[in-house]
C-alpha atoms as a PDB file:
ATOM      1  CA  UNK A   1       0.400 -11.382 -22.848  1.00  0.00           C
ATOM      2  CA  UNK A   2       3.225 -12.822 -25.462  1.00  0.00           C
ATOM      3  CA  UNK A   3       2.278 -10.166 -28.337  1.00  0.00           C
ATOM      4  CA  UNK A   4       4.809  -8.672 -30.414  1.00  0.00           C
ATOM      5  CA  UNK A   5       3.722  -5.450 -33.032  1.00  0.00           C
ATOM      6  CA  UNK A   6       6.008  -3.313 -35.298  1.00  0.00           C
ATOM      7  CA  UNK A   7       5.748   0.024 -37.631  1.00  0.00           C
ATOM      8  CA  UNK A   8       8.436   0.692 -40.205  1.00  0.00           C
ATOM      9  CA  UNK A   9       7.924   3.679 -42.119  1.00  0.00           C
ATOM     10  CA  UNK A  10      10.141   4.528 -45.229  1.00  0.00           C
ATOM     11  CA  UNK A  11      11.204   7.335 -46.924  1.00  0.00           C
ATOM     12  CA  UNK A  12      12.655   9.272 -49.266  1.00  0.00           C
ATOM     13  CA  UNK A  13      13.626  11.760 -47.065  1.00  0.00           C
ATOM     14  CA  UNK A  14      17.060  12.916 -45.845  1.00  0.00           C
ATOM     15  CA  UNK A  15      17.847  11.145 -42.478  1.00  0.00           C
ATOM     16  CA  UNK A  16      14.322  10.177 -42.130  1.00  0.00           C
ATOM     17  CA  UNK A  17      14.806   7.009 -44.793  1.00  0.00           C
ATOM     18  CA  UNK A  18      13.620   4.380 -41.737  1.00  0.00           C
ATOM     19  CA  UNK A  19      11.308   4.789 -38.683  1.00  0.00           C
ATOM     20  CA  UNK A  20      10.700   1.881 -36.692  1.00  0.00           C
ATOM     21  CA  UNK A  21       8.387   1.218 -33.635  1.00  0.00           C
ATOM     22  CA  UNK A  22       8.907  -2.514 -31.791  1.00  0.00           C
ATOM     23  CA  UNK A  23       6.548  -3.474 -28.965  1.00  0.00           C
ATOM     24  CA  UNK A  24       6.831  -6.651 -26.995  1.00  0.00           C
ATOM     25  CA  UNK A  25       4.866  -7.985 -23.884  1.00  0.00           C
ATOM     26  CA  UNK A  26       5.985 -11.442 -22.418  1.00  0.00           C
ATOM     27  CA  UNK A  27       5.045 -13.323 -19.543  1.00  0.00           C
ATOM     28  CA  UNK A  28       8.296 -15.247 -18.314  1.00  0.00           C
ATOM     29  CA  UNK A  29       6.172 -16.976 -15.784  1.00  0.00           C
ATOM     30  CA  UNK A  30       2.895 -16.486 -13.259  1.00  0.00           C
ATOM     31  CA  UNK A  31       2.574 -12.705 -12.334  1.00  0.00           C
ATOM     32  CA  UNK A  32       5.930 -11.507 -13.998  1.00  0.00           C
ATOM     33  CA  UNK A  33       6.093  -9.655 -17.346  1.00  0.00           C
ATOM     34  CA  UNK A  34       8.481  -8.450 -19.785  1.00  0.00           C
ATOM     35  CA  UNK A  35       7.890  -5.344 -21.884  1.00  0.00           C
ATOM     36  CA  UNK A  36      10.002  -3.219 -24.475  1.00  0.00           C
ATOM     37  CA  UNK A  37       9.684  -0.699 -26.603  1.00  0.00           C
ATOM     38  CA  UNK A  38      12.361   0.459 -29.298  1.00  0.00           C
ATOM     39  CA  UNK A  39      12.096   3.642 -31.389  1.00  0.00           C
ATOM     40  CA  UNK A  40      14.472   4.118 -34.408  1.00  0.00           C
ATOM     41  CA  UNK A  41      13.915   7.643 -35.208  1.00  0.00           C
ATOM     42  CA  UNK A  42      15.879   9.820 -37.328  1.00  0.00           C
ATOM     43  CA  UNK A  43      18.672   7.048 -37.364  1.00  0.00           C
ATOM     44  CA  UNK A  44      18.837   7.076 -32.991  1.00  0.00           C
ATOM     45  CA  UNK A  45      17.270   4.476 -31.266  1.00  0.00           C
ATOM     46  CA  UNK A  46      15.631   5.204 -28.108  1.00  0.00           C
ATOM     47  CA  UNK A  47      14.256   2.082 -25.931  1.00  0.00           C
ATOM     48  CA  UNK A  48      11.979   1.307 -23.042  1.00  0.00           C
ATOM     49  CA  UNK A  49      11.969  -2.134 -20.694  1.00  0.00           C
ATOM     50  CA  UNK A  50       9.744  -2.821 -18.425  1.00  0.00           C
ATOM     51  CA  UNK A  51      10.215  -5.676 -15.992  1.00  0.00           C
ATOM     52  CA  UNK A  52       6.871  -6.237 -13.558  1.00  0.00           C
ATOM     53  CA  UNK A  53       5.996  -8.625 -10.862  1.00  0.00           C
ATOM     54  CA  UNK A  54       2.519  -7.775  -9.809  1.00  0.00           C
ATOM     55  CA  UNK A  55       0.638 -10.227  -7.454  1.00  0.00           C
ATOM     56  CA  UNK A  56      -1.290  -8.048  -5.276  1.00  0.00           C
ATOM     57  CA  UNK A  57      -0.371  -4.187  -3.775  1.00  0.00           C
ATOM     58  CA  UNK A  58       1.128  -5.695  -1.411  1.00  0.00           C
ATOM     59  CA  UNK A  59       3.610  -8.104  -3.538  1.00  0.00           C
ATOM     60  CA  UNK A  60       4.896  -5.865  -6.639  1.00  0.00           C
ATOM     61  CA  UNK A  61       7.620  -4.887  -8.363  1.00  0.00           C
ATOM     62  CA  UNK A  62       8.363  -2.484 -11.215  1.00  0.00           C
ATOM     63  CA  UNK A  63      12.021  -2.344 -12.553  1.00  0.00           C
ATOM     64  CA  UNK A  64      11.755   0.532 -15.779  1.00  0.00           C
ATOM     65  CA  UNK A  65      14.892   0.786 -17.835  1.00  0.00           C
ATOM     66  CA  UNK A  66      15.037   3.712 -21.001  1.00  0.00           C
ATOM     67  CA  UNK A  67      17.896   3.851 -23.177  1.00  0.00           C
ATOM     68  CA  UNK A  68      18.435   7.255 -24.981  1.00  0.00           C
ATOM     69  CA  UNK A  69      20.708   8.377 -27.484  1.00  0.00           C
ATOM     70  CA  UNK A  70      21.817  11.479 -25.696  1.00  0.00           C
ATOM     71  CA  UNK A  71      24.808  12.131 -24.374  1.00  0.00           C
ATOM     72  CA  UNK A  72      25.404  11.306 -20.580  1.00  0.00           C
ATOM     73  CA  UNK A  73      21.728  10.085 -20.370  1.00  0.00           C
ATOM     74  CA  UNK A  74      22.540   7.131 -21.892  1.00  0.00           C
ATOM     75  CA  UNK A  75      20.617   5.147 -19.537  1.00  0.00           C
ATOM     76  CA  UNK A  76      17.860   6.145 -16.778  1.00  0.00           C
ATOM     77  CA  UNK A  77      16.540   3.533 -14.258  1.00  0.00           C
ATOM     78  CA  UNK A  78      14.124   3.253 -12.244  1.00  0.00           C
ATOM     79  CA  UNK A  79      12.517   0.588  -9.756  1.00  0.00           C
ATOM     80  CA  UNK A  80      10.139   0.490  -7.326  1.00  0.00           C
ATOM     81  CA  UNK A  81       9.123  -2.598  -5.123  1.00  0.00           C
ATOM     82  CA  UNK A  82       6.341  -3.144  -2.088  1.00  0.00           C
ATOM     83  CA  UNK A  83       6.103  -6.167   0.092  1.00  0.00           C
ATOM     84  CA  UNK A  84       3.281  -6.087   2.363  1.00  0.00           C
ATOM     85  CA  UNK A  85       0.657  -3.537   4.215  1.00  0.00           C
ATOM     86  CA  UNK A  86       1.202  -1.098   6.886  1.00  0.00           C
ATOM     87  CA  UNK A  87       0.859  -3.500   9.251  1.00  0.00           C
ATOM     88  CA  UNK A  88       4.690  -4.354   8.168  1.00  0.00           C
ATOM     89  CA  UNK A  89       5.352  -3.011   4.928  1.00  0.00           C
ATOM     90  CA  UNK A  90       8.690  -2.124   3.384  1.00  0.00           C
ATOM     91  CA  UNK A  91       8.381   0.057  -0.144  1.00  0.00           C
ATOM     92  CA  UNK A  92      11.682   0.901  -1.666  1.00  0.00           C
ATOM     93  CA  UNK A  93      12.042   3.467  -4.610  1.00  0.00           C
ATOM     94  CA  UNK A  94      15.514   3.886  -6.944  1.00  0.00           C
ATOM     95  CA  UNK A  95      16.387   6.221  -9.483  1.00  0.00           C
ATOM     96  CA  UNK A  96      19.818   5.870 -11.436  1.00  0.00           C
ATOM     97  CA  UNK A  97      21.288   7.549 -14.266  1.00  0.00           C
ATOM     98  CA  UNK A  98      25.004   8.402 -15.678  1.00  0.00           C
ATOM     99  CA  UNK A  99      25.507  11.136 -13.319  1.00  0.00           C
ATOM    100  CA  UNK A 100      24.585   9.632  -9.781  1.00  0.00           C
ATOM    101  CA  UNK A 101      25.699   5.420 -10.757  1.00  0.00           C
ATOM    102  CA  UNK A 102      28.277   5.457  -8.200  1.00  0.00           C
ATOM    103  CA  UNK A 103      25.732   7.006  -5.877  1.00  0.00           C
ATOM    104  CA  UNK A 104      22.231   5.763  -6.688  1.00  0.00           C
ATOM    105  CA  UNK A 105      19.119   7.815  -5.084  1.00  0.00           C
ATOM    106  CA  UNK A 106      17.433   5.060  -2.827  1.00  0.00           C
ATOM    107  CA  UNK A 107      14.095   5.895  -0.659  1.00  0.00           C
ATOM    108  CA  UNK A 108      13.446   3.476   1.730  1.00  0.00           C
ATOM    109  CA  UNK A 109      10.006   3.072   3.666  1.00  0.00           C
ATOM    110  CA  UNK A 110       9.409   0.730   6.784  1.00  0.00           C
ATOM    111  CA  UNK A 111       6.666   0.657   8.534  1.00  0.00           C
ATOM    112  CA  UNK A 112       5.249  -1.592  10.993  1.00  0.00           C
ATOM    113  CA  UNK A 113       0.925   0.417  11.922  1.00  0.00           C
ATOM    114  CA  UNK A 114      -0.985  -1.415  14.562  1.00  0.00           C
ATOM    115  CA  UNK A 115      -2.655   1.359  15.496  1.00  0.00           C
ATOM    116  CA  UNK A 116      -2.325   5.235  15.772  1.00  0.00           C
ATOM    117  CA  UNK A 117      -0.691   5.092  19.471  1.00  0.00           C
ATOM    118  CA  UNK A 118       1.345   1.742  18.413  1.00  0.00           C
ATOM    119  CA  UNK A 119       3.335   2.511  15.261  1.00  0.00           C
ATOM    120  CA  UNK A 120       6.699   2.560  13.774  1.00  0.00           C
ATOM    121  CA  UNK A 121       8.045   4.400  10.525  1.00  0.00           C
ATOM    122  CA  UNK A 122      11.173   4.749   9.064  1.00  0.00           C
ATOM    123  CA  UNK A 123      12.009   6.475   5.843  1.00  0.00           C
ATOM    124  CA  UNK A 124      15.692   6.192   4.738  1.00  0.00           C
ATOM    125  CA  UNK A 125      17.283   8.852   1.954  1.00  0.00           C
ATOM    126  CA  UNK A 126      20.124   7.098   0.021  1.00  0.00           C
ATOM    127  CA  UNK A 127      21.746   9.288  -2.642  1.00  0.00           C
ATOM    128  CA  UNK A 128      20.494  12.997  -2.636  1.00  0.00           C
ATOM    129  CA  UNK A 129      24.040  14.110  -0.299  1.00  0.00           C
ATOM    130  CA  UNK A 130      26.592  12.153   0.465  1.00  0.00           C
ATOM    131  CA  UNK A 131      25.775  11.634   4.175  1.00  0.00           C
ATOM    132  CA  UNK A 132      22.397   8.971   5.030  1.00  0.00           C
ATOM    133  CA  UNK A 133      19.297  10.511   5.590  1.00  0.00           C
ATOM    134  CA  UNK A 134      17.161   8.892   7.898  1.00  0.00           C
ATOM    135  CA  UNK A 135      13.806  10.183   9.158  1.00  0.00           C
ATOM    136  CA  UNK A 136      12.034   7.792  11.778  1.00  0.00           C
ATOM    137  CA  UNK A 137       8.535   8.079  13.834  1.00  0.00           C
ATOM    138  CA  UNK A 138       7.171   6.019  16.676  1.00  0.00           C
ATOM    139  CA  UNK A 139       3.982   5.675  18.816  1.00  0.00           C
ATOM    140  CA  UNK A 140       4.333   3.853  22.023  1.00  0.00           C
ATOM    141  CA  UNK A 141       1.347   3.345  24.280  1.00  0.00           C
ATOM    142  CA  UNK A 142      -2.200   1.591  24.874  1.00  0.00           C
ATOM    143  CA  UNK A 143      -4.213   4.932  24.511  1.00  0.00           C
ATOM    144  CA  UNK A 144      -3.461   8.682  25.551  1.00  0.00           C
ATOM    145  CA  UNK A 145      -2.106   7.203  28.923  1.00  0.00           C
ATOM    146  CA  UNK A 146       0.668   6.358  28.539  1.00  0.00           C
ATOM    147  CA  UNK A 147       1.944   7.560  25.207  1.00  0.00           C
ATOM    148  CA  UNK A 148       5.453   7.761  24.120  1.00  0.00           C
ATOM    149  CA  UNK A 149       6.035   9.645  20.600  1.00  0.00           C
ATOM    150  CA  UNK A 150       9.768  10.055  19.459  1.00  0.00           C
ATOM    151  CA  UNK A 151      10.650  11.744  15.877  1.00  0.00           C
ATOM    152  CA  UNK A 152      14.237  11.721  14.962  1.00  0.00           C
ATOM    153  CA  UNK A 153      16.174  12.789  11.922  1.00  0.00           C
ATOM    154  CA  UNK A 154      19.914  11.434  11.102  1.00  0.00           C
ATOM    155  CA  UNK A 155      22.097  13.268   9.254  1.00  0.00           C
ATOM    156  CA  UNK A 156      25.242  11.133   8.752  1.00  0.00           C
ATOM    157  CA  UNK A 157      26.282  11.011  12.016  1.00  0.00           C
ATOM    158  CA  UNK A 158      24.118  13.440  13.594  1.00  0.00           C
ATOM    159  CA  UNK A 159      21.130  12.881  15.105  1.00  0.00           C
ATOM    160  CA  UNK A 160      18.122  15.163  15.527  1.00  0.00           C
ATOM    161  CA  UNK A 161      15.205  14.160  18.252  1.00  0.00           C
ATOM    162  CA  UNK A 162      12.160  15.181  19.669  1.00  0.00           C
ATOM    163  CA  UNK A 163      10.975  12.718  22.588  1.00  0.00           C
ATOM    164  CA  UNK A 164       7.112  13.493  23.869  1.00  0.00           C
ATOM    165  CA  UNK A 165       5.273  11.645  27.074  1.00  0.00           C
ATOM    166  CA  UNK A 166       1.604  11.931  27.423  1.00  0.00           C
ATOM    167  CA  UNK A 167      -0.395  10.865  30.129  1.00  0.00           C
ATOM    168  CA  UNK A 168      -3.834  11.998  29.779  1.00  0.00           C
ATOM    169  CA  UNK A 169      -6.761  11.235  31.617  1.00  0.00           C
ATOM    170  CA  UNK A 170      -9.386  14.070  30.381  1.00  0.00           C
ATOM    171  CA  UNK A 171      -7.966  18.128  29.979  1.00  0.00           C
ATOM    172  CA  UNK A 172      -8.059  18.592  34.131  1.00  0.00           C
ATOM    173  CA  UNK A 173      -5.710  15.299  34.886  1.00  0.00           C
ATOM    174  CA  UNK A 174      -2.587  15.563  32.021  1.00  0.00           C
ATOM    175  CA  UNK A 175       0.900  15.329  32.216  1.00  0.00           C
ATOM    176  CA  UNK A 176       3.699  15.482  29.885  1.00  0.00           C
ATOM    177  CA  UNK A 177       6.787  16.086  28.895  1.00  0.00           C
ATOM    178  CA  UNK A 178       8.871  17.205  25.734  1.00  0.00           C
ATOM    179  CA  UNK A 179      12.383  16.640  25.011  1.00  0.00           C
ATOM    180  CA  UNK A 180      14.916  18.101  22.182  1.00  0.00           C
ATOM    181  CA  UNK A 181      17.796  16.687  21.676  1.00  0.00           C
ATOM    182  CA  UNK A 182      20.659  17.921  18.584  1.00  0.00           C
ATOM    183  CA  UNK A 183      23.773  17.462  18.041  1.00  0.00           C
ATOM    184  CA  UNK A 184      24.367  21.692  18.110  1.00  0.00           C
END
C-alpha cells in the first residue's frame, strides 16, 4: 500500500536519450486501491491503471485502463465486477477500445442456484453484433417429479426455446414432454 518507485535510464543514444518506469499503489480508502504504471520508452509513453475494490469473491471490482501510443488503440478498457454467490450472483465483464466505444462489448451473468432442479441463469451479450444476445436457463421443480427445464436464446427480437417436463418416478413410471419453439 501507498508506495511509489521509478527507473530513469539515460543515454547517449539516438531516440533512446530517456527511459522511464513509474509505479504507484494507493489505497484511497478500506478495500479500494489505485495502481499505475507509466513507461516512457523510445520517447512514447505507454500507461497502465488499475482501479480495485476487493472485499471478498463475492464483493470485487477490477476497472484496468492502458494507454498506448498507437494509433486507434489509443485506449483499451477493461472492467470486471462480482456481487455475490450463485445463490444470487450478478458478474458483469466490459471490454472497450477506439473501434467498438459507441458499442462497448458487455457480458452479463445472473444467476440465482438453489439447487440443481431450482435454478435460474441468464447470460446477456452486449456488443459483439448489433442485435442483444441473450442466453437464459431455468430449473423448476422439487426433484425429478415435477421438473420444468426451459433454455432460450434471443437474438434481437427473436427468440429461440426449448421447453422440457419431467415427471419421473423410477425408468418404468416417466413422462415427459419436449417443446421447440423458433421464430423460423
Amino acid at each position: 500500500n501507498n508506495l511509489e518507485s521509478s527507473l530513469t535510464i539515460i543515454t547517449p543514444l539516438s531516440n533512446w536519450e530517456k527511459t522511464a518506469l513509474v509505479f504507484t499503489n494507493k489505497e484511497i480508502k478500506a478495500n479500494d486501491w489505485l495502481t499505475k504504471m507509466t513507461l516512457l520508452l523510445n520517447g512514447k509513453t505507454w500507461s497502465k491503471e488499475v482501479t480495485t475494490h476487493f472485499v471478498t469473491l463475492k464483493d470485487m471490482t477490477f476497472g484496468i485502463t492502458i494507454t498506448t501510443p498507437l494509433k486507434n488503440l489509443e485506449t483499451i478498457t477493461l472492467t470486471v465486477s462480482n456481487k455475490g454467490g450463485l445463490d444470487n450472483m450478478v458478474t458483469k465483464v466490459g471490454f472497450t477500445t477506439p473501434k467498438n466505444k459507441d458499442l462497448p462489448i458487455e457480458i452479463e451473468l445472473v444467476t440465482k442456484f438453489v439447487k440443481v432442479t431450482d435454478l435460474e441463469a441468464k447470460l446477456t451479450l452486449k456488443g459483439i453484433t448489433t442485435d442483444l444476445i441473450t442466453l437464459q436457463l431455468s430449473n423448476h421443480g422439487e426433484d425429478l417429479k415435477p421438473l420444468l427445464t426451459i433454455i432460450s436464446i434471443t437474438i434481437g427480437p427473436k427468440v429461440y426455446s426449448l421447453t422440457s417436463t419431467l415427471n419421473f418416478e423410477a425408468i418404468t413410471n416417466m413422462e415427459g414432454s419436449l417443446v421447440v419453439k423458433t421464430p423460423i
